[in-house]
PDB file of N, CA and C in Angstrom:
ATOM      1  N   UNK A   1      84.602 112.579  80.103  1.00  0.00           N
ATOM      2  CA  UNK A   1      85.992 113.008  80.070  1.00  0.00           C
ATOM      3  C   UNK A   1      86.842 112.024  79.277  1.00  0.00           C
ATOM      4  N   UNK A   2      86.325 110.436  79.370  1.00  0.00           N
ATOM      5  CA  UNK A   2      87.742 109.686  78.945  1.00  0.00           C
ATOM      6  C   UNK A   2      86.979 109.402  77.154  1.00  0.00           C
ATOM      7  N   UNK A   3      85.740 109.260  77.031  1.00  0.00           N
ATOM      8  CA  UNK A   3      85.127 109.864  75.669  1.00  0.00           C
ATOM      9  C   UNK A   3      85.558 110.791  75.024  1.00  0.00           C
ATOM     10  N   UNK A   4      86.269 112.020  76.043  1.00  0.00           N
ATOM     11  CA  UNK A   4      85.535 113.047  74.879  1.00  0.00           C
ATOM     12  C   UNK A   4      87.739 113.622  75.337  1.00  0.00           C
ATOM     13  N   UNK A   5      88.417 112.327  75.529  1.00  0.00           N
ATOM     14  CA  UNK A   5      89.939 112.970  75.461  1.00  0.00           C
ATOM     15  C   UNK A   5      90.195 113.820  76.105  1.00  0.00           C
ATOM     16  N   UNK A   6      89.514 114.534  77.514  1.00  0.00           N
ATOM     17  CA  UNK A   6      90.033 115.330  78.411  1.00  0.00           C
ATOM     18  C   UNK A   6      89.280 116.480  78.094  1.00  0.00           C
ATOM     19  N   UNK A   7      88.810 116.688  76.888  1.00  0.00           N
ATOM     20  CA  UNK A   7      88.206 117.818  76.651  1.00  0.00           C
ATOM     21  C   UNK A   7      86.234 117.622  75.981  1.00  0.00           C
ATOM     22  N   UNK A   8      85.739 118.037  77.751  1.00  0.00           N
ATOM     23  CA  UNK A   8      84.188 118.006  77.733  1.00  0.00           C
ATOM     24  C   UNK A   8      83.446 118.514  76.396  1.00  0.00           C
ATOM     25  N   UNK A   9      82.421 118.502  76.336  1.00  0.00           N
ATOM     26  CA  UNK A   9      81.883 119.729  75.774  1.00  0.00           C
ATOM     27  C   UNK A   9      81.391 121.028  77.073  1.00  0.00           C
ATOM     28  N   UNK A  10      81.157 121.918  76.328  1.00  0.00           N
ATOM     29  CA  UNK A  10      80.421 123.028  77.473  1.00  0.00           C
ATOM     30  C   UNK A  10      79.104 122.315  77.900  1.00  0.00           C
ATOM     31  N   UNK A  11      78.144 121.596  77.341  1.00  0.00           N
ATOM     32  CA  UNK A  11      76.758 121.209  77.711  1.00  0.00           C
ATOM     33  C   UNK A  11      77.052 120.504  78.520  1.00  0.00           C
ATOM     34  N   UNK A  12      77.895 119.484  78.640  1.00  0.00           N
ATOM     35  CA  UNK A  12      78.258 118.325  79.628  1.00  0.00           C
ATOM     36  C   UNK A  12      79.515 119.007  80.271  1.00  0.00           C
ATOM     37  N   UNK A  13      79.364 119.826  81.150  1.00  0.00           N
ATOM     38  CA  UNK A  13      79.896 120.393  82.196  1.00  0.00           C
ATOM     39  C   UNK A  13      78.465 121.253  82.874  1.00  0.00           C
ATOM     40  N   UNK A  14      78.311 121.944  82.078  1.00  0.00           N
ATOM     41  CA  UNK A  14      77.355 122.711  82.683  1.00  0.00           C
ATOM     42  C   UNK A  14      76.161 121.746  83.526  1.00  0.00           C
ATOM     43  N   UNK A  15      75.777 120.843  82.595  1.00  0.00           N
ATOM     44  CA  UNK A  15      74.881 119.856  83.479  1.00  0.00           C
ATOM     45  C   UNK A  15      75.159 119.104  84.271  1.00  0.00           C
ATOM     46  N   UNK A  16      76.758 118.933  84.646  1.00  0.00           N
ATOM     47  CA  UNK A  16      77.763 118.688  85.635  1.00  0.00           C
ATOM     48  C   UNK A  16      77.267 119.295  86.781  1.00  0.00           C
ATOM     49  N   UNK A  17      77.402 120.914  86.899  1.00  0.00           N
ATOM     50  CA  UNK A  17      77.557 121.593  87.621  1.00  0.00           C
ATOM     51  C   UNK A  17      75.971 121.883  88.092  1.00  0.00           C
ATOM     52  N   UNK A  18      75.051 121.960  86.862  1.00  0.00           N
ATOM     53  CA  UNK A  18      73.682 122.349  86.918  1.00  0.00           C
ATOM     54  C   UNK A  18      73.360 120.967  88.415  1.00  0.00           C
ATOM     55  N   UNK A  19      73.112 119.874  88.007  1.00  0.00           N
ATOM     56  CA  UNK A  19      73.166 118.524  89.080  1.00  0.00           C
ATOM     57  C   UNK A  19      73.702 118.820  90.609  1.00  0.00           C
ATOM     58  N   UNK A  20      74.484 120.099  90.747  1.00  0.00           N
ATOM     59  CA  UNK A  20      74.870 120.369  92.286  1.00  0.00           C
ATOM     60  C   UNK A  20      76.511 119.949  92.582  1.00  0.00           C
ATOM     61  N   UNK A  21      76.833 119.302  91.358  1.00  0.00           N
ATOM     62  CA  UNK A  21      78.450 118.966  91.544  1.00  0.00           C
ATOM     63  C   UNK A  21      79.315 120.437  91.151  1.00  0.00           C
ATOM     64  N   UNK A  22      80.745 120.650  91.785  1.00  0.00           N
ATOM     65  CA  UNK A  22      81.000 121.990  91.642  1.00  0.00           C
ATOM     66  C   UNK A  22      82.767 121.763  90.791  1.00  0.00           C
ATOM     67  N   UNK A  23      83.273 122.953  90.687  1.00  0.00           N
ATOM     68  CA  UNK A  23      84.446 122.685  90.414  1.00  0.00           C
ATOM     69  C   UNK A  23      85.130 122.067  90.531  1.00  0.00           C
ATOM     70  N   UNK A  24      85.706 121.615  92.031  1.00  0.00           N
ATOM     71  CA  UNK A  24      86.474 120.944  92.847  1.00  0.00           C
ATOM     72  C   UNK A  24      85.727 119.242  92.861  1.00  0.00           C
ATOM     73  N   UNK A  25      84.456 119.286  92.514  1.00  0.00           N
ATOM     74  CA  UNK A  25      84.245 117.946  91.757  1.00  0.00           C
ATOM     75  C   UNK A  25      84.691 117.138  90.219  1.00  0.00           C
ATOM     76  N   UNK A  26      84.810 118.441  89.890  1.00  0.00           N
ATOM     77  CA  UNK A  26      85.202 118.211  88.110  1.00  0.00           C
ATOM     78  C   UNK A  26      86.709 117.918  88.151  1.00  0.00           C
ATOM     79  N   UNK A  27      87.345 118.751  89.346  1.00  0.00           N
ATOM     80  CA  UNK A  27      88.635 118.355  89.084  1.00  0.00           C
ATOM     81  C   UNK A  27      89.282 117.132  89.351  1.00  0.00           C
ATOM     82  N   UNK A  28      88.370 116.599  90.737  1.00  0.00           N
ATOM     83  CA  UNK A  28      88.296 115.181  91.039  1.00  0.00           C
ATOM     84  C   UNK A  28      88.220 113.719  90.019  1.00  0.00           C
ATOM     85  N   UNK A  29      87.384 114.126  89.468  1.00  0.00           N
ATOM     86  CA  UNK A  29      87.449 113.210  88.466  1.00  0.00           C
ATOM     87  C   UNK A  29      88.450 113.263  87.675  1.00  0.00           C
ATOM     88  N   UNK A  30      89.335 114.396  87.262  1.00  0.00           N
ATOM     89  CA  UNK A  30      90.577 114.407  86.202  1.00  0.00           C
ATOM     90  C   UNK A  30      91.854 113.473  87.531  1.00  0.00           C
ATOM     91  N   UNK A  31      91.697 113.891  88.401  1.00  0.00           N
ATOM     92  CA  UNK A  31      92.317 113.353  89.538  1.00  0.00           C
ATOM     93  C   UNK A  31      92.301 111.690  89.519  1.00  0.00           C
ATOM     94  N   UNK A  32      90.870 111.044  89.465  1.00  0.00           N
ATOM     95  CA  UNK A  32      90.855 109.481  89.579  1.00  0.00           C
ATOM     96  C   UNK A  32      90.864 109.231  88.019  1.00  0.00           C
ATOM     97  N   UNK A  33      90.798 109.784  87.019  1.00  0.00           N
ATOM     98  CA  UNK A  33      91.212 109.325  85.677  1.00  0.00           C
ATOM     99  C   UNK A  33      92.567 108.950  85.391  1.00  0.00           C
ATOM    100  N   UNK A  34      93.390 110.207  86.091  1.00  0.00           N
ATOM    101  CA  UNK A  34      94.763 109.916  85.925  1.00  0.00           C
ATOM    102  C   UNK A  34      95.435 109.048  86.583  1.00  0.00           C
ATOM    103  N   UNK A  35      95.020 108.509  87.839  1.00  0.00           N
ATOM    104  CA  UNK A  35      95.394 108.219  88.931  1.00  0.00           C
ATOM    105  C   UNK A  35      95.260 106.894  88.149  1.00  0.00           C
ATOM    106  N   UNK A  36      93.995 106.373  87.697  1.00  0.00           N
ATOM    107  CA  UNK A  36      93.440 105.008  86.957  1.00  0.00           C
ATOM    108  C   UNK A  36      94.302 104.586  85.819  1.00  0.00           C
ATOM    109  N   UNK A  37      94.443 105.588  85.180  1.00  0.00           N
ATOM    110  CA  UNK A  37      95.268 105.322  83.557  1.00  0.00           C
ATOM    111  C   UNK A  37      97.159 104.935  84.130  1.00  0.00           C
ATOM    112  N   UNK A  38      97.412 105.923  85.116  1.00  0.00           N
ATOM    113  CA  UNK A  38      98.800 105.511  85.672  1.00  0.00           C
ATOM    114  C   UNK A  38      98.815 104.306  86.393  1.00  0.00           C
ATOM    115  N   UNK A  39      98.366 103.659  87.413  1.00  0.00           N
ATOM    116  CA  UNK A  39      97.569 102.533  87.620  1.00  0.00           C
ATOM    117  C   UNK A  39      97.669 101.112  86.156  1.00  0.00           C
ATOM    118  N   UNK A  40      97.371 101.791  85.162  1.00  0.00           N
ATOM    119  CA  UNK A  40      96.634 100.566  84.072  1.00  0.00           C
ATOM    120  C   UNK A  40      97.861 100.691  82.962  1.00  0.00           C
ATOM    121  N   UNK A  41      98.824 101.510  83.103  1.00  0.00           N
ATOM    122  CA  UNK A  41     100.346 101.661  82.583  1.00  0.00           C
ATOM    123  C   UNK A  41     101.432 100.972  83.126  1.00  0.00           C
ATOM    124  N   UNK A  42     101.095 101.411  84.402  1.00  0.00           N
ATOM    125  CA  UNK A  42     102.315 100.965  85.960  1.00  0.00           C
ATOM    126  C   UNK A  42     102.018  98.798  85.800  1.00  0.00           C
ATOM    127  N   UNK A  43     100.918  98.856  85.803  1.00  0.00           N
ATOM    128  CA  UNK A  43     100.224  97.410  85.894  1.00  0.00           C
ATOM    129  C   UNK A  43     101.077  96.358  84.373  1.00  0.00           C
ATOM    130  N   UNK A  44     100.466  96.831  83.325  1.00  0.00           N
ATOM    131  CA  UNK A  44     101.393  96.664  82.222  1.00  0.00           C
ATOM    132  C   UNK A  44     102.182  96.130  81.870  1.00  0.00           C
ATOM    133  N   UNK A  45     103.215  97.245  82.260  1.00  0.00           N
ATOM    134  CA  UNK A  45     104.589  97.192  82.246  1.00  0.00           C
ATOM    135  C   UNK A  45     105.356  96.489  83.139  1.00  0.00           C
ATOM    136  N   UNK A  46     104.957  96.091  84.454  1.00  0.00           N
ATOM    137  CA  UNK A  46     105.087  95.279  85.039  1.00  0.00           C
ATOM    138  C   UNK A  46     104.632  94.045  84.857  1.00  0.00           C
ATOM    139  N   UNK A  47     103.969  93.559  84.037  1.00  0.00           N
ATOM    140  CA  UNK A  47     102.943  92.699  83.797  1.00  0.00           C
ATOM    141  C   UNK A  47     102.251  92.073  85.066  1.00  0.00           C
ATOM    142  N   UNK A  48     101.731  92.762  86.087  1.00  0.00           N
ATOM    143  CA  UNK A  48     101.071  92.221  87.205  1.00  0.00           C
ATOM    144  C   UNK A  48     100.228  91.358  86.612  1.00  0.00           C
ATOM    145  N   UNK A  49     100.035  90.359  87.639  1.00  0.00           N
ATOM    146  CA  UNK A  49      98.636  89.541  87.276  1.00  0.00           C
ATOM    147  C   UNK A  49      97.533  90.235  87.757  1.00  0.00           C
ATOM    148  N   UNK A  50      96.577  89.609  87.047  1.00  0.00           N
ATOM    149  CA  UNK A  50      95.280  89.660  87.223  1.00  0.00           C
ATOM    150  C   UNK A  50      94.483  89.379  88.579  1.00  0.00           C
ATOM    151  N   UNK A  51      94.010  89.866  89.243  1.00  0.00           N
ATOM    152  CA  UNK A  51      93.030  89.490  90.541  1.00  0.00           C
ATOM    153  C   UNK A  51      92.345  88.581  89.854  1.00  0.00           C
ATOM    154  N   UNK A  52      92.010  86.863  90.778  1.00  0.00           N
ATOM    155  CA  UNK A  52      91.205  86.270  89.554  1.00  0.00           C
ATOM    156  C   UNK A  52      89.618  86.704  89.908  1.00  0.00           C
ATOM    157  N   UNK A  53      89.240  87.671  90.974  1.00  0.00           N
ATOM    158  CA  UNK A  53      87.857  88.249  90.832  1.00  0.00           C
ATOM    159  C   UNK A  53      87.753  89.029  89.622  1.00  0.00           C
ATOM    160  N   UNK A  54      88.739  89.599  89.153  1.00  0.00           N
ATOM    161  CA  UNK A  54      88.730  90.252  87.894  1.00  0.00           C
ATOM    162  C   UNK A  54      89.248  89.786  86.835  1.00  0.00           C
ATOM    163  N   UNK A  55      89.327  88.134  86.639  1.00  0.00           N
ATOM    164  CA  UNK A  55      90.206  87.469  85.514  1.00  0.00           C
ATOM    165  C   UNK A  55      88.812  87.763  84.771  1.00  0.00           C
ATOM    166  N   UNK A  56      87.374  87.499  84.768  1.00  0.00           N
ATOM    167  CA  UNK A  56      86.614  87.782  83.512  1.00  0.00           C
ATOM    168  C   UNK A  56      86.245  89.046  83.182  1.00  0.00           C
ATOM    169  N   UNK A  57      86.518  89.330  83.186  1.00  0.00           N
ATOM    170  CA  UNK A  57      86.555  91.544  83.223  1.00  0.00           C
ATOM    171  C   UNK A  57      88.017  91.645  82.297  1.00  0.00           C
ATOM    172  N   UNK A  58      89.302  90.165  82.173  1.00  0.00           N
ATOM    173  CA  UNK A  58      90.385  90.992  81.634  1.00  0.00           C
ATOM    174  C   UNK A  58      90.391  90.730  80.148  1.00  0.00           C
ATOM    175  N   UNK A  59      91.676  91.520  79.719  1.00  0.00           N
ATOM    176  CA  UNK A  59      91.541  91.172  78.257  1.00  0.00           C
ATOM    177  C   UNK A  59      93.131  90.911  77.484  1.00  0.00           C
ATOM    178  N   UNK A  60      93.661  90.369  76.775  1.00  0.00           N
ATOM    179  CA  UNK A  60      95.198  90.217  76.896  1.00  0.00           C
ATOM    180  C   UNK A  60      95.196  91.509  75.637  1.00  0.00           C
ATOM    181  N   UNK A  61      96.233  92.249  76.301  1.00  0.00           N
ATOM    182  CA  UNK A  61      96.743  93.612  75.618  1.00  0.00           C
ATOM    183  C   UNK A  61      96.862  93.308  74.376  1.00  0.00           C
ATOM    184  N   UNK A  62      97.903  92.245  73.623  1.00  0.00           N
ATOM    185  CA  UNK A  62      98.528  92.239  72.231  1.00  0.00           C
ATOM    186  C   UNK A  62      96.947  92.015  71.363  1.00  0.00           C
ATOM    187  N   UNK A  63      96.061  90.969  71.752  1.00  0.00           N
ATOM    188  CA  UNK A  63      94.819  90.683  71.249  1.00  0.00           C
ATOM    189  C   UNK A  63      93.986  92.281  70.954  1.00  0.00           C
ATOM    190  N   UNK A  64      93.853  92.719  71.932  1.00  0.00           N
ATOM    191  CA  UNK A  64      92.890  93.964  71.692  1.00  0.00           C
ATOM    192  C   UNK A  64      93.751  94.933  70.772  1.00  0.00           C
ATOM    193  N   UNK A  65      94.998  94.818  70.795  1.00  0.00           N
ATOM    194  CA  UNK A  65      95.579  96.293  70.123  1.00  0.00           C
ATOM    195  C   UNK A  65      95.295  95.434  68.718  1.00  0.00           C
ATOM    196  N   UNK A  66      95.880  94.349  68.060  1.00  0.00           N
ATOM    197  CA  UNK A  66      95.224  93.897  66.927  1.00  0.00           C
ATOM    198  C   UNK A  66      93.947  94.040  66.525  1.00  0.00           C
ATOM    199  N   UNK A  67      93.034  93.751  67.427  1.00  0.00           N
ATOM    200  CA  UNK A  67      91.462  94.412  67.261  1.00  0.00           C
ATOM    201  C   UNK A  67      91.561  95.487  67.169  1.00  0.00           C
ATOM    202  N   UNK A  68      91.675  96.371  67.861  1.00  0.00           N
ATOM    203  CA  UNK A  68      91.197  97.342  67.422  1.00  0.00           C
ATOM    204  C   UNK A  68      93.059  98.749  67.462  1.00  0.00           C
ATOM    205  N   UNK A  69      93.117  98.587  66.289  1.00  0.00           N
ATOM    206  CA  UNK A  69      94.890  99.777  65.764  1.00  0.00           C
ATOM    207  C   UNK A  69      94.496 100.617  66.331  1.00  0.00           C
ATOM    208  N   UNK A  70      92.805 101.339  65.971  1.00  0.00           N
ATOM    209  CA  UNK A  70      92.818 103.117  66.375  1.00  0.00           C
ATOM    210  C   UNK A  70      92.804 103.413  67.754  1.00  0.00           C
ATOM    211  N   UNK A  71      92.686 102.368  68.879  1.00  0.00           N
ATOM    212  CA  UNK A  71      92.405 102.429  69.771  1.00  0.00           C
ATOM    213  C   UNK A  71      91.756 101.598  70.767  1.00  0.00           C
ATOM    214  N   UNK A  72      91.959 101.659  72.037  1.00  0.00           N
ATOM    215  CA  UNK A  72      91.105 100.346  72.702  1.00  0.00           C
ATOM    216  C   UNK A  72      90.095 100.434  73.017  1.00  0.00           C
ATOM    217  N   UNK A  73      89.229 101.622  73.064  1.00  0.00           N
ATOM    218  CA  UNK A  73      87.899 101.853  73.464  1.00  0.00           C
ATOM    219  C   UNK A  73      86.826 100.931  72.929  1.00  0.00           C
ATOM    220  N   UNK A  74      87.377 100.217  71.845  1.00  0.00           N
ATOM    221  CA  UNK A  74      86.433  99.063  71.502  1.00  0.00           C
ATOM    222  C   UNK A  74      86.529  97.908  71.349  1.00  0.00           C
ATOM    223  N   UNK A  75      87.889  97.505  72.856  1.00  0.00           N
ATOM    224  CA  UNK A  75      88.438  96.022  72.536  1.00  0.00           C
ATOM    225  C   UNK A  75      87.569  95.083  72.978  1.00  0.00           C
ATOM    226  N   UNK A  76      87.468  93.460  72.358  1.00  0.00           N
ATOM    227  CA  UNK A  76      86.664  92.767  72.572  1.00  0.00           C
ATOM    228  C   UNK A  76      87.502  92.336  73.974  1.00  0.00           C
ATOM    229  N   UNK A  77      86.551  91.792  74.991  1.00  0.00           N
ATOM    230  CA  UNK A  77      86.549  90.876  76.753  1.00  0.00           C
ATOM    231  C   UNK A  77      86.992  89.777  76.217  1.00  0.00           C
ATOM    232  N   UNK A  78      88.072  88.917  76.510  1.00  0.00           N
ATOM    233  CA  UNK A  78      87.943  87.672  76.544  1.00  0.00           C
ATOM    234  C   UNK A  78      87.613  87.540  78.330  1.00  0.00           C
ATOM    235  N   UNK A  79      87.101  86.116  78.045  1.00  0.00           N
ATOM    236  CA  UNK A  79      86.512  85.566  79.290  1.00  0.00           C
ATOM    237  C   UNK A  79      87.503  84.684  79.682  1.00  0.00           C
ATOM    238  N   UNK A  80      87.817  84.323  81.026  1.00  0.00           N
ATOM    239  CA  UNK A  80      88.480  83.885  81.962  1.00  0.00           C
ATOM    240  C   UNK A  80      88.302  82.170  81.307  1.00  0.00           C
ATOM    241  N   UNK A  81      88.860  81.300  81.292  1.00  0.00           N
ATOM    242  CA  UNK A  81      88.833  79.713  81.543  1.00  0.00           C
ATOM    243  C   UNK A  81      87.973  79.461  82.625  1.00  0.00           C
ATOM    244  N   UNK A  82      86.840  78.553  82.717  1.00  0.00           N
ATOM    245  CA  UNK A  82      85.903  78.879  83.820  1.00  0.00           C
ATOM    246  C   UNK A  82      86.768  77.693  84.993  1.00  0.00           C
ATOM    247  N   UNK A  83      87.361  76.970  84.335  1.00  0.00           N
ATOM    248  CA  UNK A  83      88.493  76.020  85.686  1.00  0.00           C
ATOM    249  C   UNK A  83      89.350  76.631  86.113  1.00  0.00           C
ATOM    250  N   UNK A  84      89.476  77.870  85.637  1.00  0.00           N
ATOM    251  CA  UNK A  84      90.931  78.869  86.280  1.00  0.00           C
ATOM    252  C   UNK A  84      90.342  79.692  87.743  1.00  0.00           C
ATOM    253  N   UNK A  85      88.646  79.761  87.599  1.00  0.00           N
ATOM    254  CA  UNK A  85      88.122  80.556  88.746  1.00  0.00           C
ATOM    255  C   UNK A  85      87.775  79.722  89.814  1.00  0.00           C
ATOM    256  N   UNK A  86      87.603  80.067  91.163  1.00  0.00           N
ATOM    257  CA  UNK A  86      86.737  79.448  92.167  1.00  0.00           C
ATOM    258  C   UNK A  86      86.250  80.329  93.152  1.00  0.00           C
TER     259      UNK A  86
END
């Protein structure tokens, strides 16, 4: 879904559904996508900090949008300061 911009292909639904997952599963997931992306906007703009369980997982916004203009799907991780964790 977040690959393919909201819009599946038919093969990757059907094998969605083929697997035993049903409608009301498919919609679920548009449900925690949005829920995630509003979440990772809301966060942002506020500039919350970082959980430092998740300081090496983060990445500073202005850095990645310079990496990558078309989009962030391929921003590089920076890694945490390893004296910043414990």
């Amino acid at each position: 879904m977040v690959e393919t911009r909201g819009n599946p292909t038919k093969p990757a639904v059907d094998a969605f559904l083929a697997a035993g997952y049903g409608e009301q599963q498919v919609l679920g997931i548009v449900l925690a996508i949005a829920c995630k992306t509003f979440s990772n906007y809301v966060n942002l703009l506020a500039s919350t900090p970082t959980d430092p369980a998740f300081a090496p997982y983060s990445m500073d916004w202005h850095i990645a949008r310079r990496a990558c203009p078309g989009g962030l799907q391929h921003a590089p991780v920076q890694q945490a300061p390893e004296e910043g964790i414990k």
